[in-house]
N, C-alpha and C. Protein backbone atom coordinates (compact mmCIF):
# COMPACT_ATOMS: atom_id res chain seq x y z
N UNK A 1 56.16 -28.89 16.26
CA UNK A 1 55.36 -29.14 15.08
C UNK A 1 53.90 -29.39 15.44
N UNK A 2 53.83 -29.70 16.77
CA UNK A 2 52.57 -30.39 16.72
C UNK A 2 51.65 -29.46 16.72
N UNK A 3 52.16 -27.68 17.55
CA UNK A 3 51.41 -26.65 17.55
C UNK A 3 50.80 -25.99 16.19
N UNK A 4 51.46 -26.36 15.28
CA UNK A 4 51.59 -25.75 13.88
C UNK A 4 50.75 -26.65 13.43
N UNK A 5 50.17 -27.93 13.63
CA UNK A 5 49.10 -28.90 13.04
C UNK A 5 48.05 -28.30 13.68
N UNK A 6 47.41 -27.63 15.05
CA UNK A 6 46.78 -27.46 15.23
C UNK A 6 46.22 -26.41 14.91
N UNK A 7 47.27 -25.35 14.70
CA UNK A 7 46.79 -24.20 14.00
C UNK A 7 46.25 -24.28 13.17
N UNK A 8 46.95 -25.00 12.00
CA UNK A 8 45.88 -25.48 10.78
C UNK A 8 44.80 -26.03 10.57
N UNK A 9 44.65 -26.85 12.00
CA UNK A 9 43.05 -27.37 11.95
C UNK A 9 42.25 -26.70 12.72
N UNK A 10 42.74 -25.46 13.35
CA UNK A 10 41.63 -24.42 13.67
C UNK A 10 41.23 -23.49 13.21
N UNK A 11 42.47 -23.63 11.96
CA UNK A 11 41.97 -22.20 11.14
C UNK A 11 41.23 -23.13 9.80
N UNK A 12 41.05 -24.64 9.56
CA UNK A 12 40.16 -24.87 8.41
C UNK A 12 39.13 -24.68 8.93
N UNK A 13 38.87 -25.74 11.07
CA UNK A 13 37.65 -25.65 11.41
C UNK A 13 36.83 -23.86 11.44
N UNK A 14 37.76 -22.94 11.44
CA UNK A 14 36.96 -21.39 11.52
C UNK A 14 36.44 -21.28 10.50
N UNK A 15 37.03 -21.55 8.91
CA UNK A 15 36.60 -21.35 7.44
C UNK A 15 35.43 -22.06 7.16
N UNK A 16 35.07 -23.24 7.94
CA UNK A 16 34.30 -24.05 7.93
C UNK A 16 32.79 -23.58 8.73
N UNK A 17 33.13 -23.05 9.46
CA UNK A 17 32.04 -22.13 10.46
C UNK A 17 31.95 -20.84 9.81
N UNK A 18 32.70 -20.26 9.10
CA UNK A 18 32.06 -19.34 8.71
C UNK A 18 31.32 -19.29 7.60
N UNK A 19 31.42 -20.54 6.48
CA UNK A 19 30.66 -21.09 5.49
C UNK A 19 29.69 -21.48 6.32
N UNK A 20 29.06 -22.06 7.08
CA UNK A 20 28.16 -22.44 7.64
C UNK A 20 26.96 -21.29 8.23
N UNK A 21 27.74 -20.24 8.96
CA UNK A 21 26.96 -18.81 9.21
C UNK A 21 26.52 -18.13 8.21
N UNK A 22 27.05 -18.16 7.24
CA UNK A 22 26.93 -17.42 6.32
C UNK A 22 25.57 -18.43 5.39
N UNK A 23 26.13 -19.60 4.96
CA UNK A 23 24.95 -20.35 4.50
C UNK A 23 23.68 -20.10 5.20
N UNK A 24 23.57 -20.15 6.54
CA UNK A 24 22.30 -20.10 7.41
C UNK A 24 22.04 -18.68 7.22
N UNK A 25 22.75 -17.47 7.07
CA UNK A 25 22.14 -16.13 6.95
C UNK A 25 21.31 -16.25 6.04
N UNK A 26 22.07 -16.49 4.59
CA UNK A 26 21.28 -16.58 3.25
C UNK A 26 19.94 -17.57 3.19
N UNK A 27 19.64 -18.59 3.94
CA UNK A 27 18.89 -19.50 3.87
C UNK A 27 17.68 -18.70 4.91
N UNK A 28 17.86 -17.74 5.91
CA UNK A 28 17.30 -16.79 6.69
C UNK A 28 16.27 -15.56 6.05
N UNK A 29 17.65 -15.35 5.46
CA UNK A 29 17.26 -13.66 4.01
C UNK A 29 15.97 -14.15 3.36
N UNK A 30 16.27 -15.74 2.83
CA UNK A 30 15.59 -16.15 2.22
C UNK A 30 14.13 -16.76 2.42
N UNK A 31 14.15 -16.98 3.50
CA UNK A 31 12.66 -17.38 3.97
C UNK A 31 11.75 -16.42 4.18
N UNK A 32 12.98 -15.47 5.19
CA UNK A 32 11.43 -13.60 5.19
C UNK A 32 11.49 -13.29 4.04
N UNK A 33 12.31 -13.27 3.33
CA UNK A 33 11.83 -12.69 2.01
C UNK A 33 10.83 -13.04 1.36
N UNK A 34 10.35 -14.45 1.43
CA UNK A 34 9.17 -15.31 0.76
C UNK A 34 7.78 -14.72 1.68
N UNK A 35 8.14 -14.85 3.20
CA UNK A 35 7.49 -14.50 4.07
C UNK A 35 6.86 -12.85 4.17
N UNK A 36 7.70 -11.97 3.56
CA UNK A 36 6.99 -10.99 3.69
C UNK A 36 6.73 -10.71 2.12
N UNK A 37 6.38 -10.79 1.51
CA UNK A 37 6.19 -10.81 0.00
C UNK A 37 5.34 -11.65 -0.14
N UNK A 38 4.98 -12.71 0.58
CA UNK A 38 3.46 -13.19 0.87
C UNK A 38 2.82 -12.35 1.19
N UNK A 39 2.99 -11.60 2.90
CA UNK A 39 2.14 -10.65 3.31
C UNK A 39 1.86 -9.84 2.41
N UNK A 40 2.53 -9.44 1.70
CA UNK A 40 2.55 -7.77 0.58
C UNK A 40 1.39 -8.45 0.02
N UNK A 41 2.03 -9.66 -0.25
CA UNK A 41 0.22 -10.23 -1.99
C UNK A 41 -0.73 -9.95 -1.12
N UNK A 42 -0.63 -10.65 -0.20
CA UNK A 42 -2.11 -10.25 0.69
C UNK A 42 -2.79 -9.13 0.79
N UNK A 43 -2.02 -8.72 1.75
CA UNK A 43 -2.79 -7.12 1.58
C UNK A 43 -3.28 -6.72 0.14
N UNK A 44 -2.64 -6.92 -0.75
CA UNK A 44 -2.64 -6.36 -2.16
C UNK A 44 -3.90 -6.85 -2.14
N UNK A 45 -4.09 -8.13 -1.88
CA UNK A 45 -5.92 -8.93 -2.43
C UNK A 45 -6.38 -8.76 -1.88
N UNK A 46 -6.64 -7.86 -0.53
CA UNK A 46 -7.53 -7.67 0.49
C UNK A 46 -7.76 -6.22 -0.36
N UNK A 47 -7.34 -5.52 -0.50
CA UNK A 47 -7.24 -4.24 -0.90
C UNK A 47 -8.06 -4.18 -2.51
N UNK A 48 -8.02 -5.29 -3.08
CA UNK A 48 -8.69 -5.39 -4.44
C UNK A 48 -9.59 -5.08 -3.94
N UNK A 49 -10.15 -6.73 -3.21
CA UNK A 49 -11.71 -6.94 -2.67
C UNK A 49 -11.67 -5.65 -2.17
N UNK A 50 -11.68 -5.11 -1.43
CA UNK A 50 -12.52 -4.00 -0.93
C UNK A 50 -12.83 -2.84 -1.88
N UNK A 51 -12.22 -3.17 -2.80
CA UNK A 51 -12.30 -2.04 -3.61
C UNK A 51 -13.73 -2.27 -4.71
N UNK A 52 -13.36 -3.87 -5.08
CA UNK A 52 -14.53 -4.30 -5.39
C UNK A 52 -16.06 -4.42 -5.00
N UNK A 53 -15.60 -4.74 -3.94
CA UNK A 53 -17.25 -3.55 -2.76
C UNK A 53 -17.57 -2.80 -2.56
N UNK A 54 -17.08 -1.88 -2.70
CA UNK A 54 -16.68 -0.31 -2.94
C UNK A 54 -17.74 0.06 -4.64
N UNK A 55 -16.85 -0.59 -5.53
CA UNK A 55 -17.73 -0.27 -6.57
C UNK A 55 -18.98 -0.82 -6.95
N UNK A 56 -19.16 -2.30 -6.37
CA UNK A 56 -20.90 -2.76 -5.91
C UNK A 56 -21.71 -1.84 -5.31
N UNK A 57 -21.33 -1.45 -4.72
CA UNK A 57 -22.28 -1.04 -3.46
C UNK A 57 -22.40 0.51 -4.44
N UNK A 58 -21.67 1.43 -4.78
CA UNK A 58 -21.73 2.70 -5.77
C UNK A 58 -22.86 1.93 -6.89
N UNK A 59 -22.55 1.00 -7.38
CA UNK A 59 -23.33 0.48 -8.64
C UNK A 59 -25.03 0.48 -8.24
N UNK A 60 -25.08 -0.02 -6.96
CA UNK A 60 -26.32 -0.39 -5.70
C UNK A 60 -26.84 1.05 -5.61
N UNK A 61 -26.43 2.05 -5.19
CA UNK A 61 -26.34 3.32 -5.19
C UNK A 61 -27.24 3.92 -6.63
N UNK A 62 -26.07 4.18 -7.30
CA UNK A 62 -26.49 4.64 -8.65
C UNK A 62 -28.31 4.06 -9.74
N UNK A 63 -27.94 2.72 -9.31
CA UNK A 63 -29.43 2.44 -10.09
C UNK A 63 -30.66 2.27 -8.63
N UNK A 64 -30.50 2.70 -7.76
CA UNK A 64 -31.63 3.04 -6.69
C UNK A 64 -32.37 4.29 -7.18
N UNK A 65 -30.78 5.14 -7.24
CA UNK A 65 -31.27 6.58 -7.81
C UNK A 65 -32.00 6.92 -8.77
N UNK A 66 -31.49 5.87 -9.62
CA UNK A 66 -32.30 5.96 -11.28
C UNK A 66 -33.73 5.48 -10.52
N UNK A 67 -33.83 4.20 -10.31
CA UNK A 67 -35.08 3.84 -10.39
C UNK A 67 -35.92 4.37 -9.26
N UNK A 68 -35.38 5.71 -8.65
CA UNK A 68 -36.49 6.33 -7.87
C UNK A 68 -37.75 7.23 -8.17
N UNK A 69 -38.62 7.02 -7.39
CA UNK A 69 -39.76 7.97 -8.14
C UNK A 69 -39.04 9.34 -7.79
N UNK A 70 -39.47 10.29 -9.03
CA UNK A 70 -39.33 11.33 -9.00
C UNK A 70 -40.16 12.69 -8.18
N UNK A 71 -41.62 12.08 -8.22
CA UNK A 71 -42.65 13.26 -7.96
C UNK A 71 -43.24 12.56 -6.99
N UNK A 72 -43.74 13.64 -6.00
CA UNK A 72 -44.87 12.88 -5.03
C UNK A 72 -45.43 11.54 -5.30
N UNK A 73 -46.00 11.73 -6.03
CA UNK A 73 -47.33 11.08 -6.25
C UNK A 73 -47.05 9.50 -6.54
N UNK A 74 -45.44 9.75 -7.14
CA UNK A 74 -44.79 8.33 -7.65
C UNK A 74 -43.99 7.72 -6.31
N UNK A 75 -43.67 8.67 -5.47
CA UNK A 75 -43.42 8.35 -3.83
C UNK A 75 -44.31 7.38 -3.15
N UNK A 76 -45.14 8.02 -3.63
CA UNK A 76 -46.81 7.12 -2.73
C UNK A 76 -46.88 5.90 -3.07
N UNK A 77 -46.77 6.25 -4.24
CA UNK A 77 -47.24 4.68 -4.91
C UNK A 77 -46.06 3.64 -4.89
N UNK A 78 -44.74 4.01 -4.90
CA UNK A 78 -43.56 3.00 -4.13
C UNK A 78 -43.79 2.68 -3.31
N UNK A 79 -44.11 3.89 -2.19
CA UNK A 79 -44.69 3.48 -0.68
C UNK A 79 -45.68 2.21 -0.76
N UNK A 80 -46.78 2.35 -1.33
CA UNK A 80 -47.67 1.19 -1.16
C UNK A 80 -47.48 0.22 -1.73
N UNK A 81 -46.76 0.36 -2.91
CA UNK A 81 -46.50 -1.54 -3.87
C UNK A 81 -45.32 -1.83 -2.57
N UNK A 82 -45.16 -0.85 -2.00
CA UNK A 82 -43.61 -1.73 -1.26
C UNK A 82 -44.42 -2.59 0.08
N UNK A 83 -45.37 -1.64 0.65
CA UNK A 83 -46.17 -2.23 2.17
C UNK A 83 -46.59 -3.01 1.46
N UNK A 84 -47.54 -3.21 0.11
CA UNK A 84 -48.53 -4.41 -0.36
C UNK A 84 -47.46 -6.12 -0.14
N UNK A 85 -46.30 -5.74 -0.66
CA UNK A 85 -45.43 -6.36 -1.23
C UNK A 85 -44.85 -7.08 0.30
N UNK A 86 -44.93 -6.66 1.23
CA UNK A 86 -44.27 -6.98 2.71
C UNK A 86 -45.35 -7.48 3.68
């Protein structure tokens, strides 16, 4: 009999370990999962911003163009309010 008690308490202690492995997998799953789904936001907001500089700098672009002189003569005279100005 006494073999037959032990069986039984090695087969609760196995059921018991394998609730335990299994708890720690899921508690595992669960941390990279937070962990890389952080990274993802990230990138995601790095990827805004740059995009948002991207369209500054086009905006920077675009009204240079506008406000450039067109003809010689309006060249010159940028030229010099700009040296007067420096």
């Amino acid at each position: 009999m006494q073999r037959g008690n032990s069986l039984i308490i090695s087969s609760i202690l196995a059921s018991h370990a394998t609730k335990y492995v299994v708890a720690l997998f899921l508690l595992l799953s669960a941390v990279s999962y937070i962990y890389y789904q952080g990274r993802a936001d990230k990138e995601e907001e790095i990827r805004i911003e740059n995009l948002e500089t991207i369209i500054e700098t086009r905006k920077k672009i675009d009204e240079a163009i506008i406000n450039s002189p067109n003809t010689p003569d309006g060249a010159r005279e940028w030229l010099l309010r700009r040296s007067e100005g420096h």
